[in-house]
N, C-alpha and C. Protein backbone atom coordinates (compact mmCIF):
# COMPACT_ATOMS: atom_id res chain seq x y z
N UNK A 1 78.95 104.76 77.45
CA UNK A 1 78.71 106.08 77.97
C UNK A 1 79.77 106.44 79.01
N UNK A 2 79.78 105.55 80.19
CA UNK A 2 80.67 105.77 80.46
C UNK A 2 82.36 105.93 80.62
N UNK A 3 82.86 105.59 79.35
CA UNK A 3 84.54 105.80 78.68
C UNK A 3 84.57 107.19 78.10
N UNK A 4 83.21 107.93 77.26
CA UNK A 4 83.27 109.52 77.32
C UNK A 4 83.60 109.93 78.59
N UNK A 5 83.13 109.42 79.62
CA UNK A 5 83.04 110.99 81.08
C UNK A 5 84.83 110.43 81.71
N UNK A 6 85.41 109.68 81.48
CA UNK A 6 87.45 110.03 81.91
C UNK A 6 87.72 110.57 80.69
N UNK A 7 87.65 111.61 79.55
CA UNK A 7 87.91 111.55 78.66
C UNK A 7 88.92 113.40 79.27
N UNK A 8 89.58 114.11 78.45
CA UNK A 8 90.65 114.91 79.47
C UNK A 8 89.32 116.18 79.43
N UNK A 9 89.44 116.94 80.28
CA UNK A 9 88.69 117.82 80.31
C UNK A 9 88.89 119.28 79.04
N UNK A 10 88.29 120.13 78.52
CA UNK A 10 88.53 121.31 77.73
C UNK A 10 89.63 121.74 78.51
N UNK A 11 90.28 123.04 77.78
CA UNK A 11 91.32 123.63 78.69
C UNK A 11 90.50 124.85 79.52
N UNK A 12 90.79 125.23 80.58
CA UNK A 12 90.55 125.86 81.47
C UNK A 12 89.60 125.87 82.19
N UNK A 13 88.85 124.18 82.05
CA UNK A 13 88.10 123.71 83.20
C UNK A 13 88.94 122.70 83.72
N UNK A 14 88.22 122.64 85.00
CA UNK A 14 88.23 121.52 86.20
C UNK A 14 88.32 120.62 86.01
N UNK A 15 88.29 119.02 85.87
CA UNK A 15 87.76 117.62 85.78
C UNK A 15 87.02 117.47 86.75
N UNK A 16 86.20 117.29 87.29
CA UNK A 16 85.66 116.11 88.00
C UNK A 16 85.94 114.68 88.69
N UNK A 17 86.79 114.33 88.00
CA UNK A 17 87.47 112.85 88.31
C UNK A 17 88.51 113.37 89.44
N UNK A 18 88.68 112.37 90.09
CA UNK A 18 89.84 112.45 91.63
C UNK A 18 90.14 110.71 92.00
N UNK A 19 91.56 110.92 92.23
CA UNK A 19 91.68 109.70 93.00
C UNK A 19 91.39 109.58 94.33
N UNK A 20 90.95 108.41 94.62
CA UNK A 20 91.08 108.14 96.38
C UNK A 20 92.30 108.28 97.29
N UNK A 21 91.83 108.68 98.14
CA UNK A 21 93.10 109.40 98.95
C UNK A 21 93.59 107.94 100.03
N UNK A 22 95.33 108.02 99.69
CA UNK A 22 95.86 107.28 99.96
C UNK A 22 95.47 107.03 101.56
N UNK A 23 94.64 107.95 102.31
CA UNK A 23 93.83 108.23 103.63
C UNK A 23 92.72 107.65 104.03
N UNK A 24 92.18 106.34 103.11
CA UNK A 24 91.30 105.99 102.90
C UNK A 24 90.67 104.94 103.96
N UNK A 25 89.57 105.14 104.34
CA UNK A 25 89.26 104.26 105.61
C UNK A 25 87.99 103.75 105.01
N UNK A 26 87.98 102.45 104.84
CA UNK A 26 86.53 101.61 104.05
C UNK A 26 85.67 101.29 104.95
N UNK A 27 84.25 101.89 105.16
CA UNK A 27 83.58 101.41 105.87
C UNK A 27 82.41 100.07 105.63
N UNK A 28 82.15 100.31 104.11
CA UNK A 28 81.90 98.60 104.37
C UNK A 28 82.69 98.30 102.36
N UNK A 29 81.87 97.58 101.72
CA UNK A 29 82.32 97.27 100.55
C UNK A 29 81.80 97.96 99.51
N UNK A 30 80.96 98.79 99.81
CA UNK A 30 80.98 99.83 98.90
C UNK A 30 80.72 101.55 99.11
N UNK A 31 81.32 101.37 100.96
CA UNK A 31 81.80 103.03 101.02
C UNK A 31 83.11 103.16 101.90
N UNK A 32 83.50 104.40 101.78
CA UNK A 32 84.38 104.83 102.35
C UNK A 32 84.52 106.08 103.00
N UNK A 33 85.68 106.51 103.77
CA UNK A 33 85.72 108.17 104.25
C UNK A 33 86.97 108.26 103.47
N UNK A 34 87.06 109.41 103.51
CA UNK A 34 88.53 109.79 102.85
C UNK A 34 88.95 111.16 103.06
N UNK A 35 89.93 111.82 103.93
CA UNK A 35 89.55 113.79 103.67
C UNK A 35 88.52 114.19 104.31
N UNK A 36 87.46 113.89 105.27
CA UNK A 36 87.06 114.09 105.92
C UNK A 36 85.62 113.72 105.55
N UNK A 37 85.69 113.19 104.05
CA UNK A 37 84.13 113.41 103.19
C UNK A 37 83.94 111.83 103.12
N UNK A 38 82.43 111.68 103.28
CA UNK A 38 81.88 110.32 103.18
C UNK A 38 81.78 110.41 101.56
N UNK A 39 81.64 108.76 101.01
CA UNK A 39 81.91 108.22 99.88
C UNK A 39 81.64 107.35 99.45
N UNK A 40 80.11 106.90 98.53
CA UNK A 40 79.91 105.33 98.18
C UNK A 40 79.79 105.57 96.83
N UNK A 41 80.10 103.75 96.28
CA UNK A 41 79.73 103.91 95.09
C UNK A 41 77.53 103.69 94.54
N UNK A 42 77.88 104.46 93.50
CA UNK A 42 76.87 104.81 93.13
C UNK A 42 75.51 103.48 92.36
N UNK A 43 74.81 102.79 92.53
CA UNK A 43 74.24 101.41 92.17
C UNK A 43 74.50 100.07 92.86
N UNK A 44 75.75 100.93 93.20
CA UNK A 44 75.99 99.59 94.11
C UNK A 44 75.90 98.79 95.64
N UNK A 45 76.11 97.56 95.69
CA UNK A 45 75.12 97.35 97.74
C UNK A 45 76.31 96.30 97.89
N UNK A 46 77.04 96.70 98.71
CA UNK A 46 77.48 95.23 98.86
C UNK A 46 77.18 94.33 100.28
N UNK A 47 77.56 93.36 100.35
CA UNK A 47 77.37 92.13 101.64
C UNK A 47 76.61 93.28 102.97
N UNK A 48 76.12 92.87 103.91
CA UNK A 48 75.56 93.66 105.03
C UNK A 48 76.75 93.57 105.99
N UNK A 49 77.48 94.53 106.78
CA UNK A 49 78.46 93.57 108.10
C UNK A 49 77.67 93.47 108.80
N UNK A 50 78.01 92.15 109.59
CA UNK A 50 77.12 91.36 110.47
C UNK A 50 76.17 90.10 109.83
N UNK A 51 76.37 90.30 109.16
CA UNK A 51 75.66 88.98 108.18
C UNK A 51 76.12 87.31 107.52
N UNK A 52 75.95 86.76 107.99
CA UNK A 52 76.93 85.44 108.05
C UNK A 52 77.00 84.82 106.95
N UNK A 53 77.63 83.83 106.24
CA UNK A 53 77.66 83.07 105.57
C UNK A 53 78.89 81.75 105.99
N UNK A 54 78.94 80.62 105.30
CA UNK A 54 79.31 79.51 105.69
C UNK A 54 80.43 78.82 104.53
N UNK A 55 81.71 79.31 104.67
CA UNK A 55 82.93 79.17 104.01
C UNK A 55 83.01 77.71 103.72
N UNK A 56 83.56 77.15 102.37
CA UNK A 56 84.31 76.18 102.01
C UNK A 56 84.81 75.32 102.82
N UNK A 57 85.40 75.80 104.09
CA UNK A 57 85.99 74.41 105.24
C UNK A 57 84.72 74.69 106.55
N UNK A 58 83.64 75.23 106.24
CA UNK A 58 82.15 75.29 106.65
C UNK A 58 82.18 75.95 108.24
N UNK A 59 83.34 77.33 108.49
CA UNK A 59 83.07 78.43 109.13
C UNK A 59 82.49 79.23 108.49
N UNK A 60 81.58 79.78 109.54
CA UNK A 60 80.97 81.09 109.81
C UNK A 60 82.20 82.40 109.35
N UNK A 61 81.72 82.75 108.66
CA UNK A 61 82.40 84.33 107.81
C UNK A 61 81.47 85.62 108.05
N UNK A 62 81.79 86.88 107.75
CA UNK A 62 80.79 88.07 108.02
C UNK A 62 81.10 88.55 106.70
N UNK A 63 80.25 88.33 105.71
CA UNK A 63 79.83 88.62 104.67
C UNK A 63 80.41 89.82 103.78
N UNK A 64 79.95 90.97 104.75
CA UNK A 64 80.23 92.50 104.78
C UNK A 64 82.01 92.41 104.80
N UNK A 65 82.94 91.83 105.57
CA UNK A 65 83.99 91.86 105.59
C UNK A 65 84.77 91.50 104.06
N UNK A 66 84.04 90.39 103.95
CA UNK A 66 84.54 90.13 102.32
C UNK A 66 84.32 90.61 101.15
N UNK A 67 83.22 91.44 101.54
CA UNK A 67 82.81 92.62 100.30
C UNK A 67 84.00 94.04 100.63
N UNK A 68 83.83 94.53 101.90
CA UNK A 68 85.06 95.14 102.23
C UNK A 68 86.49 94.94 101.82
N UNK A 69 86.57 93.72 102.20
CA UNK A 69 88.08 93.32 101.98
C UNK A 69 88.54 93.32 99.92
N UNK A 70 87.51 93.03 99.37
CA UNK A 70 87.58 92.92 97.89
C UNK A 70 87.38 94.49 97.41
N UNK A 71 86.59 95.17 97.77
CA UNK A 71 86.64 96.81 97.56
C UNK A 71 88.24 97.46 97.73
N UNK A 72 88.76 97.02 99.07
CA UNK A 72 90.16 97.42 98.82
C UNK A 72 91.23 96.86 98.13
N UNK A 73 90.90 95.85 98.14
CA UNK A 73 91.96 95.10 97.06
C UNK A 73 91.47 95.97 95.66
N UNK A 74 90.78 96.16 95.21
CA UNK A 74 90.52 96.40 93.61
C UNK A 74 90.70 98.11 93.74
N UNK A 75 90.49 99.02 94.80
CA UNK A 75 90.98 100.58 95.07
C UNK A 75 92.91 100.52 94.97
N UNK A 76 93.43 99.54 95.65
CA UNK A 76 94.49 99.63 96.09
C UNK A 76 95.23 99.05 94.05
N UNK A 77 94.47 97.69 93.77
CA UNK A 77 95.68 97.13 92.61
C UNK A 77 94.77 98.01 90.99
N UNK A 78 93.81 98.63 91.38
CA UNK A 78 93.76 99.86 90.05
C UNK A 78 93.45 101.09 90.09
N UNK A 79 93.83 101.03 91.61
CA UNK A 79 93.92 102.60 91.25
C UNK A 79 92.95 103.68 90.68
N UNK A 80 91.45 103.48 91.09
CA UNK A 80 90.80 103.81 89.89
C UNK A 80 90.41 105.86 90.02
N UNK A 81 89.83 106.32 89.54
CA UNK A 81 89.79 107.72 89.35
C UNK A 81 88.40 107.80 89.81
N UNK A 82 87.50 108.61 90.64
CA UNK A 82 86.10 108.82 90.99
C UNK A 82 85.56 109.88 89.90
N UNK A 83 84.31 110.04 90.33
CA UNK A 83 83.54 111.50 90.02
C UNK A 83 82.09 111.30 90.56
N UNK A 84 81.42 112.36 91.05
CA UNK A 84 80.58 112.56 91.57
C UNK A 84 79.00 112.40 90.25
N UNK A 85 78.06 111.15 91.04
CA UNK A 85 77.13 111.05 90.11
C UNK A 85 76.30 111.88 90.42
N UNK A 86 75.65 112.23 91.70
CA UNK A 86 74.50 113.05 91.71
C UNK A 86 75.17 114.69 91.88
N UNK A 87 74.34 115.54 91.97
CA UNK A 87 75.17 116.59 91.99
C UNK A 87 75.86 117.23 93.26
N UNK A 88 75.26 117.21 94.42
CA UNK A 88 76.16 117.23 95.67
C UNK A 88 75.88 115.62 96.97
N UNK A 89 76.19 116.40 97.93
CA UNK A 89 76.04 115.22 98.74
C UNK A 89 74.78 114.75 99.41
N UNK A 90 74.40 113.63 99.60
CA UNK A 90 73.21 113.11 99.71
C UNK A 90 73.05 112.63 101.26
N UNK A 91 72.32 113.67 102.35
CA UNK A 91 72.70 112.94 103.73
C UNK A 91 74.05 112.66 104.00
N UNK A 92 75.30 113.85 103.88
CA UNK A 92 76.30 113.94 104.19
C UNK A 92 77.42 112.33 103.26
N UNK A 93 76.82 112.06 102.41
CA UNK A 93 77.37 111.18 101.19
C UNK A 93 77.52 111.35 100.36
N UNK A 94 79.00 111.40 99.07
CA UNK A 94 79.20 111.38 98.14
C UNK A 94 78.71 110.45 97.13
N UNK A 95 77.69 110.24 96.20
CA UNK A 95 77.78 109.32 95.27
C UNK A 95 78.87 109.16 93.97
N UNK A 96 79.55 108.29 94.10
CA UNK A 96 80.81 108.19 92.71
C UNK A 96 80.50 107.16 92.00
N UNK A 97 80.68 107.15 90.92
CA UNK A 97 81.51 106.47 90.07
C UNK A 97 82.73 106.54 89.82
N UNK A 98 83.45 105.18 90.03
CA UNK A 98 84.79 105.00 89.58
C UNK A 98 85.04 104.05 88.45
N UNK A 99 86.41 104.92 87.66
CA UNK A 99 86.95 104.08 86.64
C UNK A 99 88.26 104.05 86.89
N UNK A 100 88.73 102.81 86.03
CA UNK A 100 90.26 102.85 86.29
C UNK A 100 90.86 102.30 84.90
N UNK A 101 92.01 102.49 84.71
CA UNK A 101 92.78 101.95 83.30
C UNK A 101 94.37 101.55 83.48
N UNK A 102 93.90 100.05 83.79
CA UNK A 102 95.05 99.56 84.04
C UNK A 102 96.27 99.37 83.42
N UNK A 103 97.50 99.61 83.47
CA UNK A 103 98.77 99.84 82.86
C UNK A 103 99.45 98.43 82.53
N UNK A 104 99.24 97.48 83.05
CA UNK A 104 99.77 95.97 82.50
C UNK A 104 99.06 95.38 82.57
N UNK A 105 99.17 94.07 82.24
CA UNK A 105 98.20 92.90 82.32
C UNK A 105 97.37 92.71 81.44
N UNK A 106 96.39 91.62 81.68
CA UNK A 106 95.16 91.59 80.39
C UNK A 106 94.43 92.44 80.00
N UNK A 107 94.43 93.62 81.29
CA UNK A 107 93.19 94.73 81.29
C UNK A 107 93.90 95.90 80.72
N UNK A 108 95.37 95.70 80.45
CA UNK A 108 96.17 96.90 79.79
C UNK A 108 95.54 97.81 78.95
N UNK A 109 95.35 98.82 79.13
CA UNK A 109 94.66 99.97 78.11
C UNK A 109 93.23 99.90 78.49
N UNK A 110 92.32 98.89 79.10
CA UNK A 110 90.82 99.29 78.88
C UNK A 110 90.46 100.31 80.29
N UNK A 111 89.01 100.31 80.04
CA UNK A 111 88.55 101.15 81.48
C UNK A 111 87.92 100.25 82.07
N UNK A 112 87.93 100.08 83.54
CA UNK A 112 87.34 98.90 84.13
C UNK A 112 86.31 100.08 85.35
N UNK A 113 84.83 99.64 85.08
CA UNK A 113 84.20 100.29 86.44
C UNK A 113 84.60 99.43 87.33
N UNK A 114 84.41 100.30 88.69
CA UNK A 114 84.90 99.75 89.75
C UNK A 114 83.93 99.01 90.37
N UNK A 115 82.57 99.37 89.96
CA UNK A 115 81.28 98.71 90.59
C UNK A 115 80.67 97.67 89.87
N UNK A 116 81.02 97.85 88.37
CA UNK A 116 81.18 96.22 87.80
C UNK A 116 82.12 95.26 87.96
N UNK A 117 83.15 95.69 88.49
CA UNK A 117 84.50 94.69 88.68
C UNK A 117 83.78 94.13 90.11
N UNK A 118 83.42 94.70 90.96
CA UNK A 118 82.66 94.61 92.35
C UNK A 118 81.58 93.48 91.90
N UNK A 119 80.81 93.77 91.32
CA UNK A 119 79.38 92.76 91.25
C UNK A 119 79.98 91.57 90.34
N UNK A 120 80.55 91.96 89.38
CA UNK A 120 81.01 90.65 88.56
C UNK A 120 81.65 89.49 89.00
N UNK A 121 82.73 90.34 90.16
CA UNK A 121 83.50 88.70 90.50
C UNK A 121 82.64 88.44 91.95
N UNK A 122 81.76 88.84 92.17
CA UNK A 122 80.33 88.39 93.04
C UNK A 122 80.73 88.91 94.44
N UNK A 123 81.54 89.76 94.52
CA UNK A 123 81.30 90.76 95.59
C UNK A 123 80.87 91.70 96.20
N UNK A 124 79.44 92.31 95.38
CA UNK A 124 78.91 93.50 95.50
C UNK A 124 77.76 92.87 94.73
N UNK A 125 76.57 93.44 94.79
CA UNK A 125 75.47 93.54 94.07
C UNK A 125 74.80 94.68 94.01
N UNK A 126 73.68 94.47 92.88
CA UNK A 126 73.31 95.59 92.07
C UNK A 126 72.29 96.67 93.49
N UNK A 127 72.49 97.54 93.51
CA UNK A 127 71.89 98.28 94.65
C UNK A 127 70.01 98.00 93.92
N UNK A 128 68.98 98.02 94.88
CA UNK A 128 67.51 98.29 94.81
C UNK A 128 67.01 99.41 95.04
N UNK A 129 65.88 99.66 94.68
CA UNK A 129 65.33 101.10 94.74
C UNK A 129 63.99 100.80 95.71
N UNK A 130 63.67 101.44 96.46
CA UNK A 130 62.32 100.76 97.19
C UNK A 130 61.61 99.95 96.59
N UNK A 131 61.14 100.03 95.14
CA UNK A 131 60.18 99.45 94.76
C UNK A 131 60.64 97.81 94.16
N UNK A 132 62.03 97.69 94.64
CA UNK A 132 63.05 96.64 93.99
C UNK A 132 63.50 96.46 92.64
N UNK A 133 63.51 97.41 92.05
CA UNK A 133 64.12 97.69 90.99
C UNK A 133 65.40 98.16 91.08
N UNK A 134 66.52 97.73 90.11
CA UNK A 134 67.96 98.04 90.10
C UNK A 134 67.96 99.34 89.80
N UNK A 135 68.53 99.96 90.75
CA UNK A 135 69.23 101.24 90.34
C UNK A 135 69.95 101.58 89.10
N UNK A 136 71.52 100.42 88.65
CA UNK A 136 71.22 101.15 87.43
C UNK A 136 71.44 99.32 86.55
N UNK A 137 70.48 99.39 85.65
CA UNK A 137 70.19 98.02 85.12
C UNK A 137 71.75 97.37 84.65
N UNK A 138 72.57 97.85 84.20
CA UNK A 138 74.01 97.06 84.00
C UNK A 138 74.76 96.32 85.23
N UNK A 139 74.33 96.83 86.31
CA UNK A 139 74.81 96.37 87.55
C UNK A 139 74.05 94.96 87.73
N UNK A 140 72.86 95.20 87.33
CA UNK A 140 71.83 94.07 87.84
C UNK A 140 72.00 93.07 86.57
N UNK A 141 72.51 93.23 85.68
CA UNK A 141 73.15 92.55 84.79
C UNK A 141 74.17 91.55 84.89
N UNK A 142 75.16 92.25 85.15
CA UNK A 142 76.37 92.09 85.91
C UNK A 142 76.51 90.99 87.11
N UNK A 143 75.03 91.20 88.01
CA UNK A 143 75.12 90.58 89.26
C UNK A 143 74.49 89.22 89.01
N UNK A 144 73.32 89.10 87.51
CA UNK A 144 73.47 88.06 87.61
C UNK A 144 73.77 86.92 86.42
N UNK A 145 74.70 87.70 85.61
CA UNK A 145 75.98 86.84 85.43
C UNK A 145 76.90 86.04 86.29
N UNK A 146 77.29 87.30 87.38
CA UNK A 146 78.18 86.55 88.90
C UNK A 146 77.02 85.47 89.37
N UNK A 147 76.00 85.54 89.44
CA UNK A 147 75.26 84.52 90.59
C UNK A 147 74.89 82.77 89.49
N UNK A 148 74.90 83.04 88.21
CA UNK A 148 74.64 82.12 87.64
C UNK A 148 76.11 81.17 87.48
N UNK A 149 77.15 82.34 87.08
CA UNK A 149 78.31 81.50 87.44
C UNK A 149 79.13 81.38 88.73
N UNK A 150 78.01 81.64 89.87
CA UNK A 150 78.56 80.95 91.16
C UNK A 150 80.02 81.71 91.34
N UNK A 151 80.01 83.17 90.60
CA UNK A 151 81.42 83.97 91.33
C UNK A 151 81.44 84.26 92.58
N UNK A 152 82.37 84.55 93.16
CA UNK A 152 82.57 84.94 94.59
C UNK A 152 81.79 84.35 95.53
N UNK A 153 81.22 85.33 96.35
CA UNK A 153 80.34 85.49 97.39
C UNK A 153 79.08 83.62 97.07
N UNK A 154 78.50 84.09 95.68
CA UNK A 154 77.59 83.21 94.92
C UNK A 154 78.10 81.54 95.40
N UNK A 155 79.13 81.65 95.29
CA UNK A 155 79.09 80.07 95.46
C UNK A 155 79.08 79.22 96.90
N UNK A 156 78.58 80.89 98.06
CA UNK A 156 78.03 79.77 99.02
C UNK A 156 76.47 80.16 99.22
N UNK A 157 76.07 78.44 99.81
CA UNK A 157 75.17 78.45 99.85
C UNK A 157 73.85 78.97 100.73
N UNK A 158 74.21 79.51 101.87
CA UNK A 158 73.92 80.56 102.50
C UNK A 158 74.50 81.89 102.34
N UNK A 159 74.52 82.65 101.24
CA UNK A 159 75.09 83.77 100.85
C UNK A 159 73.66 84.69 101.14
N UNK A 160 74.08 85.70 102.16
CA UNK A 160 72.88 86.54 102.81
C UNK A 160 72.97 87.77 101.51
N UNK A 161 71.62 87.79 101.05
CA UNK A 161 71.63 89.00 99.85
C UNK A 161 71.08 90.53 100.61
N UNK A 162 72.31 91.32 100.52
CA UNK A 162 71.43 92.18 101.46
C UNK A 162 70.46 92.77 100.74
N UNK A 163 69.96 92.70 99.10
CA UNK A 163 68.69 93.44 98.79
C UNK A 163 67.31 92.79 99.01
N UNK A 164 67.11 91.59 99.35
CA UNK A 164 65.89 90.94 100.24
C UNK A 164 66.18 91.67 101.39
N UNK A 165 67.29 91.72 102.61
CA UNK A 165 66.93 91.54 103.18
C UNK A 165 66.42 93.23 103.95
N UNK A 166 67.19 94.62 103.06
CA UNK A 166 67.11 95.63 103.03
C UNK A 166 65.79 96.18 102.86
N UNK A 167 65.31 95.55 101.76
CA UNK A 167 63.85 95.66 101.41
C UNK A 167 62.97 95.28 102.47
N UNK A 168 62.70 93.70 103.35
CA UNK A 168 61.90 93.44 103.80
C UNK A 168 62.33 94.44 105.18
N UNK A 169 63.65 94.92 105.45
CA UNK A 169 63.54 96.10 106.65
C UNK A 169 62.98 97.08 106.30
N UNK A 170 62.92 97.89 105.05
CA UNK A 170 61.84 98.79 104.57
C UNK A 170 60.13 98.60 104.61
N UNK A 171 59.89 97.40 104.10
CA UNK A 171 58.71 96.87 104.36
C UNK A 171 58.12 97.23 105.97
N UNK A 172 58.96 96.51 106.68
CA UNK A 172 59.09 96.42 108.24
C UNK A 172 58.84 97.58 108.91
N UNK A 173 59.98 98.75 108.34
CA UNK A 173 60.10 99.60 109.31
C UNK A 173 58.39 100.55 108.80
N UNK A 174 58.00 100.10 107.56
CA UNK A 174 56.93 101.20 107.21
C UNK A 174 55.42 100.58 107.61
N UNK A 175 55.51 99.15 107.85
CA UNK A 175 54.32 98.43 109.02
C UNK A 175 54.46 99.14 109.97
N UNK A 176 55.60 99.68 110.78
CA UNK A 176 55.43 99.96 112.35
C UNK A 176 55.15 100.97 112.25
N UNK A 177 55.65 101.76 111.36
CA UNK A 177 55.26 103.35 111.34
C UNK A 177 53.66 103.10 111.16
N UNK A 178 53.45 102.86 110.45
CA UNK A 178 51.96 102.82 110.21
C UNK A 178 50.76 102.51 111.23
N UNK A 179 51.28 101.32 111.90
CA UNK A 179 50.79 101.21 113.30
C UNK A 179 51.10 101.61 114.41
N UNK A 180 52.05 102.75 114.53
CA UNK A 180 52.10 103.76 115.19
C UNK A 180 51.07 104.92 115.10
N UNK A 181 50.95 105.13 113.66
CA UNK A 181 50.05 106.05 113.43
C UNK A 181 48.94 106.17 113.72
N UNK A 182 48.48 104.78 113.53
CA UNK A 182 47.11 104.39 113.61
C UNK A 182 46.57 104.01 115.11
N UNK A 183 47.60 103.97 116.23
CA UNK A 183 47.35 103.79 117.53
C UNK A 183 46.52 105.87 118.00
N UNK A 184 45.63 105.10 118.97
CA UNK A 184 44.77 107.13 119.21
C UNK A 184 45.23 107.46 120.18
């Protein structure tokens, strides 16, 4: 479905699709500002910043940084094209999907999402919906392919998932409300 929507637009419409502006300031690993407009991708959650995990020579790392740091590496080496999934902005946020079609290499000619390239090599995971269900089920697919083969992030063993831990702050924050309410 999604290799129809980069497909060229009729003549004398618009596209939809845009690249990221070479202006691009990442705020964690799966948003950004760019042009003045906020920007995440769409299904996707990556690492929390501030959230630790315990590296290979067994330092302390911030999770969120390495989901960050892998979001720009994969914006910067494909280049990929956006478009807006929901129809405007959501709480001053863009939702996108990005694709990209890389010009050499193994990936020469295909379309690569940017939010499966994200969850697959285990840097991003599949975003939750309150009720903990994946937003969109290929992601949650995707994520746990990466976690069974111990990609990225996956292969440490304190790897903080931020959809436990997002959820049980939802949980959390809707106990207190509640016993707020219920105080006379």
């Amino acid at each position: 479905m999604l290799l129809g929507l980069a497909s060229a637009p009729c003549l004398g419409q618009t596209s939809p699709w845009f690249a990221i502006s070479d202006r691009v300031i990442f705020e964690t690993g799966d948003s950004w500002q760019a042009d003045g407009q906020r920007f995440r991708l769409y299904g996707v959650q990556a690492c929390l910043r501030g959230t630790l995990l315990t590296n290979a020579r067994g330092l302390k790392r911030d999770c969120g940084e390495a989901s960050l740091a892998m979001l720009a590496s994969l914006v910067r080496d494909l280049t990929p094209l956006c478009a807006p999934v929901l129809g405007g902005a959501v709480k001053g946020i863009r939702y996108v999907t990005c694709l990209a079609s890389p010009r050499s290499g193994k990936a020469a000619g295909s379309r690569i999402d940017l939010g499966t390239a994200l969850i697959a090599s285990g840097y991003a995971f599949a975003a939750l919906q309150r009720d903990g269900k994946p937003v969109h089920m290929p992601y949650f697919v995707a994520e746990m392919d990466a976690k069974r083969a111990k990609a990225g992030l996956w292969a440490f063993a304190d790897l903080p998932e931020p959809g436990p831990i997002i959820l049980k702050a939802l949980r959390d924050q809707a106990a207190s409300s509640n016993r707020t309410e219920a105080r006379p």
